[in-house]
PDB file of N, CA and C in Angstrom:
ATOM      1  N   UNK A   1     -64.687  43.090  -1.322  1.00  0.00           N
ATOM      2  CA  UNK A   1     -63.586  43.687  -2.023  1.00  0.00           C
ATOM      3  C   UNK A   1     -62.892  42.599  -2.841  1.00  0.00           C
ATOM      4  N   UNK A   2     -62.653  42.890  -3.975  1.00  0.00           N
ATOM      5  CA  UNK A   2     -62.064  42.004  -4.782  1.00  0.00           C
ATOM      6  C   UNK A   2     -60.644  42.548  -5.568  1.00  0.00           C
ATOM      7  N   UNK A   3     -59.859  41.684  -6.347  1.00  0.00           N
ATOM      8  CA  UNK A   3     -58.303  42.454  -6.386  1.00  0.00           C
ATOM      9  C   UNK A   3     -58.359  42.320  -8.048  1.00  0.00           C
ATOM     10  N   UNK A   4     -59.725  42.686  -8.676  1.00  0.00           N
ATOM     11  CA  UNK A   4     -60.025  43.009 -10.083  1.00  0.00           C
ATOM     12  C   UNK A   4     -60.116  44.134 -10.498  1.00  0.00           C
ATOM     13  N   UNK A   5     -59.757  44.282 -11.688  1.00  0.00           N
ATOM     14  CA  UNK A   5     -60.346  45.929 -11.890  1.00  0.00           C
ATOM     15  C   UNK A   5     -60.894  46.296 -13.153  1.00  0.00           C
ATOM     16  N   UNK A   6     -62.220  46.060 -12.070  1.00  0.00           N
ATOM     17  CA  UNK A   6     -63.371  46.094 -12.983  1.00  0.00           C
ATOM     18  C   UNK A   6     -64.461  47.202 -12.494  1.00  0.00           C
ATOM     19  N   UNK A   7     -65.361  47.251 -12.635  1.00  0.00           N
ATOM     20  CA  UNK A   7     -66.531  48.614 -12.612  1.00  0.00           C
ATOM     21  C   UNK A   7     -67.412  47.958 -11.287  1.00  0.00           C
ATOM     22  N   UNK A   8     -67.972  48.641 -10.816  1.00  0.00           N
ATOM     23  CA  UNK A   8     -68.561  48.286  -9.559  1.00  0.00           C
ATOM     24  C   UNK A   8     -69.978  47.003  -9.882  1.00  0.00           C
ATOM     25  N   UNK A   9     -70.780  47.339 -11.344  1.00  0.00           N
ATOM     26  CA  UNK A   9     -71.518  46.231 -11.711  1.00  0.00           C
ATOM     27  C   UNK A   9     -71.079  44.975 -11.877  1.00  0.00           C
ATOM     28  N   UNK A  10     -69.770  44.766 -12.215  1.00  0.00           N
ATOM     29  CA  UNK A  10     -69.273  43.803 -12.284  1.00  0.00           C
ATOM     30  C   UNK A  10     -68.662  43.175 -11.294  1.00  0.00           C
ATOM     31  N   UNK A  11     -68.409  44.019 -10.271  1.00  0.00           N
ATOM     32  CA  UNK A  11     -68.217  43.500  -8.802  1.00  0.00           C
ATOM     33  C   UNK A  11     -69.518  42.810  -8.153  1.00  0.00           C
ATOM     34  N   UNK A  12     -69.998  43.517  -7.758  1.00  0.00           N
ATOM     35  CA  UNK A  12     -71.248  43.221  -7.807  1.00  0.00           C
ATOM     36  C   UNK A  12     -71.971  41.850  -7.878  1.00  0.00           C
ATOM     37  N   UNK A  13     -71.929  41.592  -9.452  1.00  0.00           N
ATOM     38  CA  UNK A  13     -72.280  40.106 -10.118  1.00  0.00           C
ATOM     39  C   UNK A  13     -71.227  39.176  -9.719  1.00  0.00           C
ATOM     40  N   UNK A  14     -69.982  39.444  -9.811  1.00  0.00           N
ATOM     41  CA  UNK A  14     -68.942  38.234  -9.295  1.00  0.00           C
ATOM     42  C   UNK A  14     -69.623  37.596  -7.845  1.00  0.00           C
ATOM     43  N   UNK A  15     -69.720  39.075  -7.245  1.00  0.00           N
ATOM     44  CA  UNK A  15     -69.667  38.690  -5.540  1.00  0.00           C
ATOM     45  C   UNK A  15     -71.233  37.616  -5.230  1.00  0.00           C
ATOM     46  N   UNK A  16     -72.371  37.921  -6.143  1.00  0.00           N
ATOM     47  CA  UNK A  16     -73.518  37.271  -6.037  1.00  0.00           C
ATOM     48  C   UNK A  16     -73.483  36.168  -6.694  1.00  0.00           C
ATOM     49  N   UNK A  17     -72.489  35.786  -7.579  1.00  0.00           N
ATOM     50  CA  UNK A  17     -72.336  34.513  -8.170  1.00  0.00           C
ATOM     51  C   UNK A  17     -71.765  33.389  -7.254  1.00  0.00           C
ATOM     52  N   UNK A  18     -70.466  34.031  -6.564  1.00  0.00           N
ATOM     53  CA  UNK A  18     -69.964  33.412  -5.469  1.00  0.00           C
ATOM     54  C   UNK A  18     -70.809  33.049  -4.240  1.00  0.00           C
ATOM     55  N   UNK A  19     -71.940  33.939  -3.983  1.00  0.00           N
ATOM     56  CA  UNK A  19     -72.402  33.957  -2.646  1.00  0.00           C
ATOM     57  C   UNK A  19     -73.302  32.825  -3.279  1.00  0.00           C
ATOM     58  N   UNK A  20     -73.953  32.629  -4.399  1.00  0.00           N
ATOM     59  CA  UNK A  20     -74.967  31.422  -4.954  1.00  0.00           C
ATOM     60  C   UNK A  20     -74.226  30.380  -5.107  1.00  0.00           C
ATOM     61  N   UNK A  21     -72.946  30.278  -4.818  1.00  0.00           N
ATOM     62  CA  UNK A  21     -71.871  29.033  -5.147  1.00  0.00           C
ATOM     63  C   UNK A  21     -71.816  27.925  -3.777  1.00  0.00           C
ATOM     64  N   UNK A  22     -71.735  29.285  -2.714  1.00  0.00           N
ATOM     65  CA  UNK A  22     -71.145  28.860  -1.491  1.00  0.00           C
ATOM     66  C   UNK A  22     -72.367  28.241  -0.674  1.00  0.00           C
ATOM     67  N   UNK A  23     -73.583  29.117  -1.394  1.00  0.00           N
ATOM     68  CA  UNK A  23     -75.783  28.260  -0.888  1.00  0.00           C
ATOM     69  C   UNK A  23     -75.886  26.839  -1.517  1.00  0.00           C
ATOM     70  N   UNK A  24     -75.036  26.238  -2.330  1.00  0.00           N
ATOM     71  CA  UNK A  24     -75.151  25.149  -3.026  1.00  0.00           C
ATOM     72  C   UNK A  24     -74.328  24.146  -2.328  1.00  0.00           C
ATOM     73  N   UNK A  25     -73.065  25.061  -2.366  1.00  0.00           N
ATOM     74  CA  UNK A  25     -72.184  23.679  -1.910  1.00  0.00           C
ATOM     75  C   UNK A  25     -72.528  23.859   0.057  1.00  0.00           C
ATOM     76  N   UNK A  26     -73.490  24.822   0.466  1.00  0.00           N
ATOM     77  CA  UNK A  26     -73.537  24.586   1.734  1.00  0.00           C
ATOM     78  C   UNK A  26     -74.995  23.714   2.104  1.00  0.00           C
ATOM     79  N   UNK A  27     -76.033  23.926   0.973  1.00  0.00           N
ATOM     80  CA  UNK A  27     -77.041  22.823   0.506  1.00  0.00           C
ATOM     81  C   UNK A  27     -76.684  21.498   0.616  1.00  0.00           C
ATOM     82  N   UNK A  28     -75.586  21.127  -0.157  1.00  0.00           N
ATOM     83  CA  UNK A  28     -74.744  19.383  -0.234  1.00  0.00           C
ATOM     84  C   UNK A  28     -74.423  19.094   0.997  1.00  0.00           C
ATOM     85  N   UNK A  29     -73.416  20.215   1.875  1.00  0.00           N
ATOM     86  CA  UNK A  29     -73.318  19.619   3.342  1.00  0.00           C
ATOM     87  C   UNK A  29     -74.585  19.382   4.032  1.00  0.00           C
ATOM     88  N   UNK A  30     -75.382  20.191   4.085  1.00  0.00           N
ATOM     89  CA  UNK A  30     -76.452  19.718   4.812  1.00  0.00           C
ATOM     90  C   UNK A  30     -77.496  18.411   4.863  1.00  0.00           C
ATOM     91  N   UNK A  31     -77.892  18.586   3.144  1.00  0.00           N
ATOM     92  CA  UNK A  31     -78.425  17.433   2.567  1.00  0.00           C
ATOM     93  C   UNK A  31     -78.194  16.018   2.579  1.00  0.00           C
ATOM     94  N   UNK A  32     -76.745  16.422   2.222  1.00  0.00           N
ATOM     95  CA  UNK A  32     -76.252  15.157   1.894  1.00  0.00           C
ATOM     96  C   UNK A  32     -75.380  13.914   3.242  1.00  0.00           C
ATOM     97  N   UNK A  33     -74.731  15.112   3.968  1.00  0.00           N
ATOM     98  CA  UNK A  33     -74.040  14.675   5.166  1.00  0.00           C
ATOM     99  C   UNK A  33     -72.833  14.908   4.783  1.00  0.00           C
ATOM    100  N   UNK A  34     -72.473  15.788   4.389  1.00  0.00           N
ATOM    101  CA  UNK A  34     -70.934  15.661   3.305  1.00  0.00           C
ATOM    102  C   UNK A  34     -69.538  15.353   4.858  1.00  0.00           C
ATOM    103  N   UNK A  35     -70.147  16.365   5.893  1.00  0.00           N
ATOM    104  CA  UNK A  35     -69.166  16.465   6.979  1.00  0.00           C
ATOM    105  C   UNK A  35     -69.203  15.364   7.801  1.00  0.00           C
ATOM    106  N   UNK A  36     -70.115  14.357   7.266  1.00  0.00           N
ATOM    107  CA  UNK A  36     -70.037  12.897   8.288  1.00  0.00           C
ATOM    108  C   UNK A  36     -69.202  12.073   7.527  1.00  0.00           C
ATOM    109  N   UNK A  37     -68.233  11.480   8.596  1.00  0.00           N
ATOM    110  CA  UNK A  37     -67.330  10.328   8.195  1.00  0.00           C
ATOM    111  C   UNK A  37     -67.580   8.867   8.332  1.00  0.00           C
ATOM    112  N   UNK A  38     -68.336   8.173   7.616  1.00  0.00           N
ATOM    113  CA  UNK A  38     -68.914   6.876   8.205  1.00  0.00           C
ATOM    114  C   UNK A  38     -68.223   5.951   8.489  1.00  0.00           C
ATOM    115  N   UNK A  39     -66.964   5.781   8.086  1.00  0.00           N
ATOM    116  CA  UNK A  39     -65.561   4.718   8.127  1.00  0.00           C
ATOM    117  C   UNK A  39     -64.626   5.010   7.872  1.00  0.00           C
ATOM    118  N   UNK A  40     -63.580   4.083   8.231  1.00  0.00           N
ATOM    119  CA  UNK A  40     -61.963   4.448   8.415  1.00  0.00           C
ATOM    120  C   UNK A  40     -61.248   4.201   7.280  1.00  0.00           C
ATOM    121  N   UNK A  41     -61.902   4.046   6.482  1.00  0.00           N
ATOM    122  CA  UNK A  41     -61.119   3.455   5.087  1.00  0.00           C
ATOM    123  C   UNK A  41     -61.831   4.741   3.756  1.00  0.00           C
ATOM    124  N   UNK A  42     -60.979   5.287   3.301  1.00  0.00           N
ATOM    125  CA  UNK A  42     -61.125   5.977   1.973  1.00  0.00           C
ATOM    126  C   UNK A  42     -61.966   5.995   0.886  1.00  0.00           C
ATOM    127  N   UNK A  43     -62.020   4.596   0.531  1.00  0.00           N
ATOM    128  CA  UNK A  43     -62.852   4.111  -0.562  1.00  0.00           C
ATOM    129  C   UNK A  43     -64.309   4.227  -0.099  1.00  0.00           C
ATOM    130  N   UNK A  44     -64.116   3.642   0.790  1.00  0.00           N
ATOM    131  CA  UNK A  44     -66.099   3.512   1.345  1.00  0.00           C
ATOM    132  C   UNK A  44     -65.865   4.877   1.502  1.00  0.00           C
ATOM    133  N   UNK A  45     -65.752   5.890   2.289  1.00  0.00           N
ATOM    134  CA  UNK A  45     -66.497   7.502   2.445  1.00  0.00           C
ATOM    135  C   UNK A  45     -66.470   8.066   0.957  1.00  0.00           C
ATOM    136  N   UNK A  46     -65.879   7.544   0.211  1.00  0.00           N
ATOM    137  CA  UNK A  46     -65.543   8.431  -1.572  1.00  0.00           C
ATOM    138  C   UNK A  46     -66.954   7.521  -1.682  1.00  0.00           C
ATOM    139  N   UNK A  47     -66.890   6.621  -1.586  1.00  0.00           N
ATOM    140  CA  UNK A  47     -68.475   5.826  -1.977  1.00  0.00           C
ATOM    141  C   UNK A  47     -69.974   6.135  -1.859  1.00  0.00           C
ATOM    142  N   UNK A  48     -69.783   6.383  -0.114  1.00  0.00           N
ATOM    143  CA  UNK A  48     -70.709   7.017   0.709  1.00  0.00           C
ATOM    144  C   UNK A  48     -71.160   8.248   0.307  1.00  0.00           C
ATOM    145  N   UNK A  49     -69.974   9.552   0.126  1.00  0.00           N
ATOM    146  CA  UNK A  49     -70.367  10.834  -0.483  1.00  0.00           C
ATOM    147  C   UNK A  49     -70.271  10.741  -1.894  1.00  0.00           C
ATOM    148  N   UNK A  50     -69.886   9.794  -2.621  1.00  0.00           N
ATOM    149  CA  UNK A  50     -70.857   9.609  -4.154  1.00  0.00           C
ATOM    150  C   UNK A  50     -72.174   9.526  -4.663  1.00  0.00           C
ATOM    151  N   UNK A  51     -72.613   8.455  -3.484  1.00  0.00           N
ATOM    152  CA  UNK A  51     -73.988   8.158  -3.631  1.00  0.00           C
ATOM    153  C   UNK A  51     -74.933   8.908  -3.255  1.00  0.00           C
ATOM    154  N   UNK A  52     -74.530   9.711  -1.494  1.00  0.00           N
ATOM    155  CA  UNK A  52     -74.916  10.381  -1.106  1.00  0.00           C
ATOM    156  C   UNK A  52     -75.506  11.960  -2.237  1.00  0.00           C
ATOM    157  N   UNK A  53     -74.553  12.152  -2.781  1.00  0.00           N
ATOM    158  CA  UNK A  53     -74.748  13.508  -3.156  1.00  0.00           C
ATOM    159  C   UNK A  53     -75.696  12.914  -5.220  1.00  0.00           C
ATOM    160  N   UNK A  54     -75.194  11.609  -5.811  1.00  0.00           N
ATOM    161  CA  UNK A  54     -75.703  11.367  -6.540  1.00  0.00           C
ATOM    162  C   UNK A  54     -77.636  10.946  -6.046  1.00  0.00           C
ATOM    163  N   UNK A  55     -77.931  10.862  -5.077  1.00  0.00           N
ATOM    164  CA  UNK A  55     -79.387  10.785  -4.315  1.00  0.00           C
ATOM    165  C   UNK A  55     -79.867  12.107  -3.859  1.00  0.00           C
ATOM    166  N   UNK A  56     -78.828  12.935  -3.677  1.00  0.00           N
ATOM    167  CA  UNK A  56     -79.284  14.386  -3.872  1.00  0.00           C
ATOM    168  C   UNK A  56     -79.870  15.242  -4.887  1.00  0.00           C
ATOM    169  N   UNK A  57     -79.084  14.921  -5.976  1.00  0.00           N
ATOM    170  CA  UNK A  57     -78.777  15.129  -6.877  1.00  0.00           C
ATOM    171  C   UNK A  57     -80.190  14.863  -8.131  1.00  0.00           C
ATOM    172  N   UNK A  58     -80.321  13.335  -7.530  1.00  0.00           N
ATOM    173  CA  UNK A  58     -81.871  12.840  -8.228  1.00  0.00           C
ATOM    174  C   UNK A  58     -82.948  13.467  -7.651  1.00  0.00           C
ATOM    175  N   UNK A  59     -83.074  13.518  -6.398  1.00  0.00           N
ATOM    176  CA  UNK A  59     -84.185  13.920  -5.912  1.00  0.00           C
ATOM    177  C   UNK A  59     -84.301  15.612  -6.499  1.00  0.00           C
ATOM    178  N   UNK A  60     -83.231  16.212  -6.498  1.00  0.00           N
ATOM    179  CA  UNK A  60     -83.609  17.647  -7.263  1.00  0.00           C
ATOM    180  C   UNK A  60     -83.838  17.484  -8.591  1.00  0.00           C
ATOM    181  N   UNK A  61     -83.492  16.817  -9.118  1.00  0.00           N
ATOM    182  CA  UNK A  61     -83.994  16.941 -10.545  1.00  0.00           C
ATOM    183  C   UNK A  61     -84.869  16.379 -10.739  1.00  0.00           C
ATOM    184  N   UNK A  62     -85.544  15.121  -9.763  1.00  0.00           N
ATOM    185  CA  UNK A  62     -87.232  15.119 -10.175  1.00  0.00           C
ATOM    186  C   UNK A  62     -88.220  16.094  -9.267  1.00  0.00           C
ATOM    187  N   UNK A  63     -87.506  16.715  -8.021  1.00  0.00           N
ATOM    188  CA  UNK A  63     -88.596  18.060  -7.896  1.00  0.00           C
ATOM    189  C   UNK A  63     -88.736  19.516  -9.046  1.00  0.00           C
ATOM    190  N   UNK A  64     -87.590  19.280  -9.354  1.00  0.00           N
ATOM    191  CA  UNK A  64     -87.310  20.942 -10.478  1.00  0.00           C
ATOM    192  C   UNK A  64     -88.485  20.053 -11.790  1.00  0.00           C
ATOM    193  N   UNK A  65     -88.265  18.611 -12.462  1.00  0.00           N
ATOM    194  CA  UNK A  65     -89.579  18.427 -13.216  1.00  0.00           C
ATOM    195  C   UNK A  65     -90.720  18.404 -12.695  1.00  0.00           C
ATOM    196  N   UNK A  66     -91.055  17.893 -11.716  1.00  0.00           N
ATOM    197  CA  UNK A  66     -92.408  17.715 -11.127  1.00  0.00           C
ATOM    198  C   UNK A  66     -93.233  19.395 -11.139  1.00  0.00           C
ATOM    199  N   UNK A  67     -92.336  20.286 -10.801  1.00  0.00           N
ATOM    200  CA  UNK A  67     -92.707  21.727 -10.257  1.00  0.00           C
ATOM    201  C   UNK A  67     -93.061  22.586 -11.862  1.00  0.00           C
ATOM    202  N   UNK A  68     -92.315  21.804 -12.645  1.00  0.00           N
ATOM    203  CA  UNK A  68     -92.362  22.917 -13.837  1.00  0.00           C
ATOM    204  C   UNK A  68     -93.295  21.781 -14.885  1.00  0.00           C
ATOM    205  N   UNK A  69     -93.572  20.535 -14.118  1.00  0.00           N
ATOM    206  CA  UNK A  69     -94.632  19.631 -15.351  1.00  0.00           C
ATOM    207  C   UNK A  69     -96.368  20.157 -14.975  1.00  0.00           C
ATOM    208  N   UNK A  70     -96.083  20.885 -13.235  1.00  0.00           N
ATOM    209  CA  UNK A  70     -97.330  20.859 -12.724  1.00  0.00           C
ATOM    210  C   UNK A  70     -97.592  22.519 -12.988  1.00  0.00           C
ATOM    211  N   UNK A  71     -96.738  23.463 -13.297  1.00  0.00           N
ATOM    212  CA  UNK A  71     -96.745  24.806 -13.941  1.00  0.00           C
ATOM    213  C   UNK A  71     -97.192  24.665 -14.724  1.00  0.00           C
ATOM    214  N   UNK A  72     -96.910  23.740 -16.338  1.00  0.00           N
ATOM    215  CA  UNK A  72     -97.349  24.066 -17.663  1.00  0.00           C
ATOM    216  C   UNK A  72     -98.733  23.211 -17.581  1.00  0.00           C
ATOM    217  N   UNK A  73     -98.871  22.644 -16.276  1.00  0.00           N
ATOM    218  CA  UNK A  73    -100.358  22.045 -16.476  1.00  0.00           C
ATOM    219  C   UNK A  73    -101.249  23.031 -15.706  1.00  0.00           C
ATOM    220  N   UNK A  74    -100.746  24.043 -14.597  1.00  0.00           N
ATOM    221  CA  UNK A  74    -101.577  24.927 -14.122  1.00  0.00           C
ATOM    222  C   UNK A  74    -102.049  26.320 -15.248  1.00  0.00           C
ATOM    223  N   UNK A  75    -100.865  26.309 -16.105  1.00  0.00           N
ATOM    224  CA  UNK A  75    -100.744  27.569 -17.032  1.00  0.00           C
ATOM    225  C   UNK A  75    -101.698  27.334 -18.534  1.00  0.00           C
ATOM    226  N   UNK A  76    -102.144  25.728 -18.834  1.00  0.00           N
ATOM    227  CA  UNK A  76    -103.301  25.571 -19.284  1.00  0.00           C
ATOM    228  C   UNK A  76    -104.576  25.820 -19.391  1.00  0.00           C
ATOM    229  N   UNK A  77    -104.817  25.812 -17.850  1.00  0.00           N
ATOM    230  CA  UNK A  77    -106.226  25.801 -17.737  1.00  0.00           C
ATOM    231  C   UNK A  77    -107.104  27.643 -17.698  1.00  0.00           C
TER     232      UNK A  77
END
């Protein structure tokens, strides 16, 4: 239920946009360790979950090329 008023298709799409929002940022906790605190000081955990999620971050974007370099080479032959 939402407090828009809009047509039920458009409910709909909000609510599945959100639910693909909440698979991502619940992807990063998992992946990344977002809910681990490695030290008592601020700077290092802003550090830690920088890098952390920037190593996430790489590794998906060279599987999403790898997957779609090895598609247009399967879709060749």
């Amino acid at each position: 239920m939402i407090n828009k008023p809009v047509g039920a298709a458009s409910a709909m799409l909000f609510h599945s946009g959100r639910g693909n929002q909440e698979a991502i940022l619940g992807e990063g906790k998992h992946w990344t360790s977002l809910d681990y605190v490695p030290c008592r000081r601020l700077v290092a955990n802003q550090l830690y979950s920088g890098c952390a999620l920037l190593a996430h971050n790489l590794g998906r974007d060279l599987q999403i090329a790898v997957t779609s370099l090895a598609q247009q080479i399967a879709g060749d032959r």
